[in-house]
C-alpha atoms as a PDB file:
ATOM      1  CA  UNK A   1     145.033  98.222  68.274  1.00  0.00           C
ATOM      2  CA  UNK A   2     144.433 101.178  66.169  1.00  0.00           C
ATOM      3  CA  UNK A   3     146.914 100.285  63.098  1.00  0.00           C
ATOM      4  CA  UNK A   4     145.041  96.726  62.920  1.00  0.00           C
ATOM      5  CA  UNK A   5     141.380  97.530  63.231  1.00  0.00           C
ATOM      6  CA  UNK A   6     142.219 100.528  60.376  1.00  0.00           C
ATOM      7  CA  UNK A   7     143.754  97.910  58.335  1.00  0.00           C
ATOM      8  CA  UNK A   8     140.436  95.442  58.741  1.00  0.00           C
ATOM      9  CA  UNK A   9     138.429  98.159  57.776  1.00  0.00           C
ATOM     10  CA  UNK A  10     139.886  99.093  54.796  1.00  0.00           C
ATOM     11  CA  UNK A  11     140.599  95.550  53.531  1.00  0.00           C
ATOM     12  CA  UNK A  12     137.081  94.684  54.272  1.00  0.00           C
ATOM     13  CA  UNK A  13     135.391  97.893  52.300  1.00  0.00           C
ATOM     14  CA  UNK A  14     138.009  97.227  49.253  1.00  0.00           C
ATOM     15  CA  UNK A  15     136.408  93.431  49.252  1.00  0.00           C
ATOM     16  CA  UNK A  16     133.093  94.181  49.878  1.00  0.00           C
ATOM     17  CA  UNK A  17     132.344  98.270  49.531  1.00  0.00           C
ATOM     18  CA  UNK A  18     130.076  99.502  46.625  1.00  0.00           C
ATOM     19  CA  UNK A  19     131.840 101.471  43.802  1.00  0.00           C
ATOM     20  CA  UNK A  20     129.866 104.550  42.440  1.00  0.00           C
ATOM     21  CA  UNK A  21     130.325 105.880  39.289  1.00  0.00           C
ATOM     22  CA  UNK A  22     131.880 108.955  38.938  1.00  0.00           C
ATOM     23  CA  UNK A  23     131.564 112.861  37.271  1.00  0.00           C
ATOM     24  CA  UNK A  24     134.465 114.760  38.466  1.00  0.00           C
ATOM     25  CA  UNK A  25     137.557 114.281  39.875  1.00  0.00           C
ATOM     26  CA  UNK A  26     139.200 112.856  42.892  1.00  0.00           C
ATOM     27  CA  UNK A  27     141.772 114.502  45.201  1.00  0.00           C
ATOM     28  CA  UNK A  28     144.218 111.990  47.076  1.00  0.00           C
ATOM     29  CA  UNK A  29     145.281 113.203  50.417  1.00  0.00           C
ATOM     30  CA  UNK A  30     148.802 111.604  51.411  1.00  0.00           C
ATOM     31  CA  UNK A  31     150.886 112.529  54.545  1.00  0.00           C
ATOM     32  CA  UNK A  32     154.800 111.218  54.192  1.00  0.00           C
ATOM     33  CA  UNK A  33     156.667 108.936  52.400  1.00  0.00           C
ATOM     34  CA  UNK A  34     159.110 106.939  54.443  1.00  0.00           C
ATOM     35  CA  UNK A  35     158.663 108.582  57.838  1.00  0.00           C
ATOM     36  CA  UNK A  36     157.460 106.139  60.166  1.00  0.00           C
ATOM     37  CA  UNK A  37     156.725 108.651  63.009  1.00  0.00           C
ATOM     38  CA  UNK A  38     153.687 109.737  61.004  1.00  0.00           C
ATOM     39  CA  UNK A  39     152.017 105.848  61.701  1.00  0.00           C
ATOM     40  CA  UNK A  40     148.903 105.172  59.599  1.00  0.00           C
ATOM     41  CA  UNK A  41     149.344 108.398  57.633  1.00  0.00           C
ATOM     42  CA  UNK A  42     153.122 107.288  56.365  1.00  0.00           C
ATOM     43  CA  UNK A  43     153.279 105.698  52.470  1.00  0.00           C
ATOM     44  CA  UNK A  44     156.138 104.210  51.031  1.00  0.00           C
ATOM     45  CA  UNK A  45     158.326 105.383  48.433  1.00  0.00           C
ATOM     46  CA  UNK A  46     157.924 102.361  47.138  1.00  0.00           C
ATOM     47  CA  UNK A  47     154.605 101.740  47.535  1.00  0.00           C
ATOM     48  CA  UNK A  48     153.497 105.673  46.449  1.00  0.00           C
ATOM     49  CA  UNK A  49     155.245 104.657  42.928  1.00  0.00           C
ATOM     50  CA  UNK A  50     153.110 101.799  43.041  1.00  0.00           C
ATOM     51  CA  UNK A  51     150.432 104.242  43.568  1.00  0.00           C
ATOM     52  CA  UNK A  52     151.123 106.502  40.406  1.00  0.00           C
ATOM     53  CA  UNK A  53     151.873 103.096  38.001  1.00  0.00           C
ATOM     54  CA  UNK A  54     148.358 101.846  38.910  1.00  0.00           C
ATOM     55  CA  UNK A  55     146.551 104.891  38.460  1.00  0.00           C
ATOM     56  CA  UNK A  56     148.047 105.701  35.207  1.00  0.00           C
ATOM     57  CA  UNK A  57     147.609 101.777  34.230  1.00  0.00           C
ATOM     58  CA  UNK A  58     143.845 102.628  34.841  1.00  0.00           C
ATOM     59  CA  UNK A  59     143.333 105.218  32.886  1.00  0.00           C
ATOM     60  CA  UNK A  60     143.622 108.299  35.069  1.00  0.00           C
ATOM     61  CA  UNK A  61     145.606 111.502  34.695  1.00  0.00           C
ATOM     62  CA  UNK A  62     146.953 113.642  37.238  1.00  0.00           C
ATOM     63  CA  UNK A  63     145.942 117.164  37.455  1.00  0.00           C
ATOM     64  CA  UNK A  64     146.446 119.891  40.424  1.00  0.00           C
ATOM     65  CA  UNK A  65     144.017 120.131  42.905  1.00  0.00           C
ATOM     66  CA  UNK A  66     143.329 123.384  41.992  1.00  0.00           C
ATOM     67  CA  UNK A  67     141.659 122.506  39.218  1.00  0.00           C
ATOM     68  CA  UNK A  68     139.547 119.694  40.432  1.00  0.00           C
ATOM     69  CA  UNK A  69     138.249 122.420  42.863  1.00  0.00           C
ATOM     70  CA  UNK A  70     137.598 124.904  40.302  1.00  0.00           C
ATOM     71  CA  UNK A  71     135.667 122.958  38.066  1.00  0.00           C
ATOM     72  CA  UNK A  72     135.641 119.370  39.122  1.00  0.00           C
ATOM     73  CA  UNK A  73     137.416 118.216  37.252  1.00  0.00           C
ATOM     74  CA  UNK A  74     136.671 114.438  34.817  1.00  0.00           C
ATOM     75  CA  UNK A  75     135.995 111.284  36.152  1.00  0.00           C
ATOM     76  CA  UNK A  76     139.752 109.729  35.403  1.00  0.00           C
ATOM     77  CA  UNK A  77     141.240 112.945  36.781  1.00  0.00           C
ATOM     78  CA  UNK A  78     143.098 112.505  40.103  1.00  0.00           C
ATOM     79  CA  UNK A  79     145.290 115.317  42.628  1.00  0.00           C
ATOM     80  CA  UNK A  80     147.817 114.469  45.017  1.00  0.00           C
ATOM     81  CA  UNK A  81     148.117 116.332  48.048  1.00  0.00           C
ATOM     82  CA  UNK A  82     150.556 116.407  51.109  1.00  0.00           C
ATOM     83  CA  UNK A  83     149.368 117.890  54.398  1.00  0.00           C
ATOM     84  CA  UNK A  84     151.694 118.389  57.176  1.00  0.00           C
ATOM     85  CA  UNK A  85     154.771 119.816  55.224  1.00  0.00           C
ATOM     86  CA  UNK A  86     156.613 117.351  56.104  1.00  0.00           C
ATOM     87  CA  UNK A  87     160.953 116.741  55.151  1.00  0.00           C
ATOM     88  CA  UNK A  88     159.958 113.242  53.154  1.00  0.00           C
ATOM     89  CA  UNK A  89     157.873 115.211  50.832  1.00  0.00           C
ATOM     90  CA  UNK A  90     160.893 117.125  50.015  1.00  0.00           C
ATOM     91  CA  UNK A  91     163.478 114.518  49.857  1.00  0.00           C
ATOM     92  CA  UNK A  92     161.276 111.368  48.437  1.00  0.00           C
ATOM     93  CA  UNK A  93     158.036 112.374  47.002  1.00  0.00           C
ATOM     94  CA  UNK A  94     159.420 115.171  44.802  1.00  0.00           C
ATOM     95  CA  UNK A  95     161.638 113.935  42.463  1.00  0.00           C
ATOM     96  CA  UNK A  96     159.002 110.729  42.026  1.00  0.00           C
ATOM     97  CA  UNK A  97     156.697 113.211  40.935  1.00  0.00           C
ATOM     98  CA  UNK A  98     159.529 114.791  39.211  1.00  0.00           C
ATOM     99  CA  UNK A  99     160.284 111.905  36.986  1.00  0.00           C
ATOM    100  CA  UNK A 100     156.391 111.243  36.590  1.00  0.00           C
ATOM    101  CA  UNK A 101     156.422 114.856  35.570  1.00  0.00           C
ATOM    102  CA  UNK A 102     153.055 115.356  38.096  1.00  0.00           C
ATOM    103  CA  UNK A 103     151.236 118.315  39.620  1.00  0.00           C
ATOM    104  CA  UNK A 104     151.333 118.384  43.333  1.00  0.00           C
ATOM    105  CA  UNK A 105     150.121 120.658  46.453  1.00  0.00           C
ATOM    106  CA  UNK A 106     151.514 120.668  49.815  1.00  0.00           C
ATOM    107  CA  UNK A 107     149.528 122.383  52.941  1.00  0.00           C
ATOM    108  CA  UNK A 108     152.165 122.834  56.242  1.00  0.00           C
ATOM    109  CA  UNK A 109     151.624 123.982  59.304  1.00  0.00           C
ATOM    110  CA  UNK A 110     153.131 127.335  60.067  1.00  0.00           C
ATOM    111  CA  UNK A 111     154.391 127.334  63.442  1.00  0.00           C
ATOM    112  CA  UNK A 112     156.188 123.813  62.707  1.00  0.00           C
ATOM    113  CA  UNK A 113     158.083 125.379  59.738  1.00  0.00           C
ATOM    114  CA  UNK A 114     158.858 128.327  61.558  1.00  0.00           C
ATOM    115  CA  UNK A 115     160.582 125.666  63.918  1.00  0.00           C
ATOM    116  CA  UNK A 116     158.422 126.449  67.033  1.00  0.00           C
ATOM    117  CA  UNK A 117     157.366 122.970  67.759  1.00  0.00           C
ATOM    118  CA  UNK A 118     160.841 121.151  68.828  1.00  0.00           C
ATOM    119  CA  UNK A 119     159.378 118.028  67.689  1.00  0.00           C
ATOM    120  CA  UNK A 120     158.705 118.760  64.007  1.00  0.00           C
ATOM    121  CA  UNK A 121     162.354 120.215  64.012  1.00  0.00           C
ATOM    122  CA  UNK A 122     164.019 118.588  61.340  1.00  0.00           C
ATOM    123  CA  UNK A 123     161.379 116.211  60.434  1.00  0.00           C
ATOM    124  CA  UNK A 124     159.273 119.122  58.393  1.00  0.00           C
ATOM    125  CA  UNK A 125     160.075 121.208  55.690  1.00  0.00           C
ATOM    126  CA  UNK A 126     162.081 124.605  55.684  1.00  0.00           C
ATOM    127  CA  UNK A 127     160.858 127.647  53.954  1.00  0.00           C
ATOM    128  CA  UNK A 128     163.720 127.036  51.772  1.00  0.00           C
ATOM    129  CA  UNK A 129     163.084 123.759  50.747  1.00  0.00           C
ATOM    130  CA  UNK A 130     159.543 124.415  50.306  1.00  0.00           C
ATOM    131  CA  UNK A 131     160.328 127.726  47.880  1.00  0.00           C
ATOM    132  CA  UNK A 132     162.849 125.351  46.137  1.00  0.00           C
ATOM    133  CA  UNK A 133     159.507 122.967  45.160  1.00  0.00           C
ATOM    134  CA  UNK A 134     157.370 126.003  44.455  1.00  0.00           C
ATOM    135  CA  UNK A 135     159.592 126.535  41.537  1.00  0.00           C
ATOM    136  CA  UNK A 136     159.677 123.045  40.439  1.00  0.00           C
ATOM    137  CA  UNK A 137     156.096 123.413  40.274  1.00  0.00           C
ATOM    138  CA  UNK A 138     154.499 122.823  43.442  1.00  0.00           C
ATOM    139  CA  UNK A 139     151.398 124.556  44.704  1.00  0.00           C
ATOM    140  CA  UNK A 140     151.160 125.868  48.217  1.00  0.00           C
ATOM    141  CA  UNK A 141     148.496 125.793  50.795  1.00  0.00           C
ATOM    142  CA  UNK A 142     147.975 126.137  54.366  1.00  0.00           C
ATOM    143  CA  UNK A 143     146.881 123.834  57.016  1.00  0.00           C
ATOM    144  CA  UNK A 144     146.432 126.053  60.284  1.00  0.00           C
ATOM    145  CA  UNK A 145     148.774 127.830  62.238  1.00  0.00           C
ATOM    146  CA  UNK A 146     149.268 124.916  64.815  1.00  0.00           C
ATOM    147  CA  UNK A 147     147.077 121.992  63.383  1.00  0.00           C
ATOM    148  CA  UNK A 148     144.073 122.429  65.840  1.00  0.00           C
ATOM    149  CA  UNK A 149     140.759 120.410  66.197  1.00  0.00           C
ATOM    150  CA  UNK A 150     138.676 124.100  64.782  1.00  0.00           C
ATOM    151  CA  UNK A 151     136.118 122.186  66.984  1.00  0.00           C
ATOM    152  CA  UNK A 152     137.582 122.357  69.880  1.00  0.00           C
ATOM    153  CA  UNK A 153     138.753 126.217  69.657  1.00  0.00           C
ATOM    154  CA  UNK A 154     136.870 129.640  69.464  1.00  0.00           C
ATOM    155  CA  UNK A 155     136.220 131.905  67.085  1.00  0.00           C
ATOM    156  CA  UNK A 156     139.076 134.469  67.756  1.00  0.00           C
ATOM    157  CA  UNK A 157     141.718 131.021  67.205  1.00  0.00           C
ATOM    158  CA  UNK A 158     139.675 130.302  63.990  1.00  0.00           C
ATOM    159  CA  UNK A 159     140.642 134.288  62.489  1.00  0.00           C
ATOM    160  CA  UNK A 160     144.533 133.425  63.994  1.00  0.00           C
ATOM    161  CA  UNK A 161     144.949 129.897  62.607  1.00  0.00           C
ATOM    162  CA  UNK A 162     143.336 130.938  59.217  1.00  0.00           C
ATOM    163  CA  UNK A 163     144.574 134.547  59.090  1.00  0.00           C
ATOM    164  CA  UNK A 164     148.267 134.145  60.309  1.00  0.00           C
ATOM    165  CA  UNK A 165     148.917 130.997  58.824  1.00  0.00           C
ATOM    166  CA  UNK A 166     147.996 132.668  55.102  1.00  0.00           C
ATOM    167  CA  UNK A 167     150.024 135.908  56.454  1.00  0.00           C
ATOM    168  CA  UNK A 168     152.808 134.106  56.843  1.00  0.00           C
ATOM    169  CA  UNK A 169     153.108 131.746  53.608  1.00  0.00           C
ATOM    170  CA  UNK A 170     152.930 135.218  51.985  1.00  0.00           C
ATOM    171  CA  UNK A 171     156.014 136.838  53.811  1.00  0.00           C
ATOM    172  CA  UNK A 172     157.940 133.494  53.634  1.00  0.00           C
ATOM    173  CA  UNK A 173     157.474 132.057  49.935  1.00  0.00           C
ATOM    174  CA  UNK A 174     155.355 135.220  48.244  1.00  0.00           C
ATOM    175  CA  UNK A 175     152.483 132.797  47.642  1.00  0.00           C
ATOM    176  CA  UNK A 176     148.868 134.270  48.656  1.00  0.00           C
ATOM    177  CA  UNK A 177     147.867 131.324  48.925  1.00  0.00           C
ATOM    178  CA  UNK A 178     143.694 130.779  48.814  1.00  0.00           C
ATOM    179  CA  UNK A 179     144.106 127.082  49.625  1.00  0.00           C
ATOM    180  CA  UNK A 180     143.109 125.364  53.197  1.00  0.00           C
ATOM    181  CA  UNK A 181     143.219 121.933  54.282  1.00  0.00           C
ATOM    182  CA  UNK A 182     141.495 121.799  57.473  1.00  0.00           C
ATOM    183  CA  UNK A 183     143.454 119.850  60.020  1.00  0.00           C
ATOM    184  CA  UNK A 184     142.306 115.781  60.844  1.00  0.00           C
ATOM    185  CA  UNK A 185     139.893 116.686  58.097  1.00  0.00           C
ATOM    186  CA  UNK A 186     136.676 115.523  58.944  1.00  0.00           C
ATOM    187  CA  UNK A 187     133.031 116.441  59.349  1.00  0.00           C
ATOM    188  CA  UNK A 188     133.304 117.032  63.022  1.00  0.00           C
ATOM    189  CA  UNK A 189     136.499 119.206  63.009  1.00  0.00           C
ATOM    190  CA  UNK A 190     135.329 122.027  61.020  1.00  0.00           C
ATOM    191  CA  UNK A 191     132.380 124.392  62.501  1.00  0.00           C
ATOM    192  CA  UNK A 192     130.287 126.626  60.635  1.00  0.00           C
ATOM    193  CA  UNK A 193     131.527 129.373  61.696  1.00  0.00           C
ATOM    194  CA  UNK A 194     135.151 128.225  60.745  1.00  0.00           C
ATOM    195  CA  UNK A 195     134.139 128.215  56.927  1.00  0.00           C
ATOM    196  CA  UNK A 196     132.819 131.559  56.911  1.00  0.00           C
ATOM    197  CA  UNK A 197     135.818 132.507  59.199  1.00  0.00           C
ATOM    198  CA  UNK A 198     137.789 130.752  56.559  1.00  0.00           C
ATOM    199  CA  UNK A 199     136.429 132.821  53.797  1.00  0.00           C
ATOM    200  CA  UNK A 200     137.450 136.408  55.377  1.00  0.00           C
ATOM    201  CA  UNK A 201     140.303 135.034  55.506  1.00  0.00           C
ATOM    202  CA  UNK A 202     140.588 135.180  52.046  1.00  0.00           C
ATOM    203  CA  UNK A 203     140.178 131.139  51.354  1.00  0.00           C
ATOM    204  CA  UNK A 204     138.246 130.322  48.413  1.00  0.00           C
ATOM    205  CA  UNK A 205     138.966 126.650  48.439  1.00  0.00           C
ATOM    206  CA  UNK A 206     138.711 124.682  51.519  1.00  0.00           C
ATOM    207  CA  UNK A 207     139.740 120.838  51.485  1.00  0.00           C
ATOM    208  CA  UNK A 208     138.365 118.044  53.810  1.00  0.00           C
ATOM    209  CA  UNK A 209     137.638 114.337  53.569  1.00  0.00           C
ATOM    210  CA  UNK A 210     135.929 112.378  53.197  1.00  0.00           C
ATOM    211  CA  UNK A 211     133.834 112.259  49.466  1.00  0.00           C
ATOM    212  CA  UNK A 212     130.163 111.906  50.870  1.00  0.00           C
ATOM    213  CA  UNK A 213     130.954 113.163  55.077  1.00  0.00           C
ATOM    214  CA  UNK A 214     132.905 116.233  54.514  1.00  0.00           C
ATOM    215  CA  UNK A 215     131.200 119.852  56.000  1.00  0.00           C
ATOM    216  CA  UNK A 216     129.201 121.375  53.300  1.00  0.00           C
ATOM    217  CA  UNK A 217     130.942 123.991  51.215  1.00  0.00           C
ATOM    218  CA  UNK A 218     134.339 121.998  51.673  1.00  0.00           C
ATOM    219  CA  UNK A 219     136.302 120.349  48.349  1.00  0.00           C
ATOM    220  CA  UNK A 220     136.450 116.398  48.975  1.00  0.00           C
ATOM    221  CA  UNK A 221     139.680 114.408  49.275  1.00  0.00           C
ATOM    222  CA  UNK A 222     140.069 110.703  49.838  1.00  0.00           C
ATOM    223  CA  UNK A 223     143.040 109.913  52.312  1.00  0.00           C
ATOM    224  CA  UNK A 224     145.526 107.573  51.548  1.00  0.00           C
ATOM    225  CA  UNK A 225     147.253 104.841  54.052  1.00  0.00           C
ATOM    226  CA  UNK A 226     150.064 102.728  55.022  1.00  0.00           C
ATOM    227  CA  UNK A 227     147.658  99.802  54.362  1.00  0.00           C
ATOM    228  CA  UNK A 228     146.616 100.417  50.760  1.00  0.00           C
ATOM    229  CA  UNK A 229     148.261  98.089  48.598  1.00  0.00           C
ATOM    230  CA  UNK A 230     147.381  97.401  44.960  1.00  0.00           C
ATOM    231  CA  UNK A 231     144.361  95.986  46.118  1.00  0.00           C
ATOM    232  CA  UNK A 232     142.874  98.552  48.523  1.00  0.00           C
ATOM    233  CA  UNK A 233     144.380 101.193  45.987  1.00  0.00           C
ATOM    234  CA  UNK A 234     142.148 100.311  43.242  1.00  0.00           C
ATOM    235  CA  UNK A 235     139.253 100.114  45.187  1.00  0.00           C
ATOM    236  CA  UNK A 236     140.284 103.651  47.116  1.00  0.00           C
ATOM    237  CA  UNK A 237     140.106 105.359  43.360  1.00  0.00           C
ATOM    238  CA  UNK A 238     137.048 103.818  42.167  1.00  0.00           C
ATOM    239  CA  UNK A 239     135.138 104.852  44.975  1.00  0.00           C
ATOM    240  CA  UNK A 240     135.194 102.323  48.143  1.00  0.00           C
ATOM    241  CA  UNK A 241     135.925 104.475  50.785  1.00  0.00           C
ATOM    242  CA  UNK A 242     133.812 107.346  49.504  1.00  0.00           C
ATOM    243  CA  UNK A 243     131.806 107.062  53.180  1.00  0.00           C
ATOM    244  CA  UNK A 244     134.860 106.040  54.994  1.00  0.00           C
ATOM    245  CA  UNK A 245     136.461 108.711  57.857  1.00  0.00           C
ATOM    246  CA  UNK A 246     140.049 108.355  59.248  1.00  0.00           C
ATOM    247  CA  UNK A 247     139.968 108.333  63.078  1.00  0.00           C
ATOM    248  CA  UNK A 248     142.364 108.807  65.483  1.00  0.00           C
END
């Protein structure tokens, strides 16, 4: 029942959720594009170029997410992010944003591009294909060694996860990458002591969702879904689901 409940909710906060006027920016957290095995989290090709033609219809202009976390960025200033890594990012979301001529960053997880999880075999970027986008303009980041809960591990997995994830985006694409999008992304799932583990790391920007929940310290995102047609889409950017958490 999870798909339909999630849709209800959104549908319900698009009709009926307050929309807040905005200062900065606003960082749009996708998953895959036409890979149904990611449920909820999967988008369209389709539907994400519905996505860009509304938001550029409306005013907006897309900038990387670096830059909304630098400086926050303007009120009609939106990111798109990819967390996972995953193959459809490669094959269908790039040359979209190609074409579009957009800014884009993309967190994997380590171990499933190093092919150590059978399951993300072939259904997640390679190295390769991932240094091929870095040089079409794509930023790197990292999202954890193994995509833990950090609240459900201890404080010697928080230095691995954050440490040897960065350790190895450096040895495989050159990239020191000071980017982190912490894994499920919520409130709950990122300790304390994670962000200051995060930090000797050598992370200055952490990412996490959503607007008005995320931990304190962390640079918001607003995450996308299956569900959010032009409708929910509009509302999503102008501020809907600002107090609105994915769960799973």
């Amino acid at each position: 029942m999870a798909p339909p409940r999630m849709y209800c909710e959104r549908l319900s906060l698009a009709t009926f959720g307050a929309r807040r006027k905005r200062l900065g920016g606003r960082i749009l957290a996708y998953h895959t594009l036409g890979q149904g095995e990611w449920g909820v989290n999967d988008v369209s090709p389709i539907q994400f170029r519905r996505h860009l033609d509304l938001a550029l219809q409306l005013g907006y202009r897309f900038v990387p997410a670096s830059v909304i976390a630098a400086n926050g960025g303007g009120p009609k200033d939106l990111a798109i992010t990819f967390d996972d890594g995953a193959c459809s990012v490669c094959t269908n979301a790039a040359p979209i944003l190609r074409e579009y001529g957009l800014p884009y960053t993309v967190f994997p997880v380590t171990d499933w591009a190093e092919g150590k999880v059978e399951y993300f075999v072939g259904r997640v970027m390679t190295w390769r294909e991932m240094d091929e986008l870095m040089a079409q303009g794509a930023e790197i980041g990292s999202h954890s060694v193994s995509h833990p809960d950090f609240a459900k591990i201890s404080h010697a997995q928080f230095e691995e996860e954050l440490g040897e994830s960065r350790r190895i985006i450096q040895a495989r694409l050159g990239c020191a990458t000071e980017a982190f999008a912490v894994p499920f992304g919520q409130a709950d799932n990122w300790p304390a002591a994670a962000a200051v583990a995060a930090r000797a790391a050598g992370y200055a920007q952490v990412y996490a969702q959503a607007e008005e929940t995320r931990p304190a310290g962390t640079v918001a995102r607003t995450f996308v879904s299956r569900f959010d047609g032009d409708f929910i889409f509009k509302a999503l950017v102008m501020g809907a689901f600002d107090w609105w958490e994915e769960w799973f």
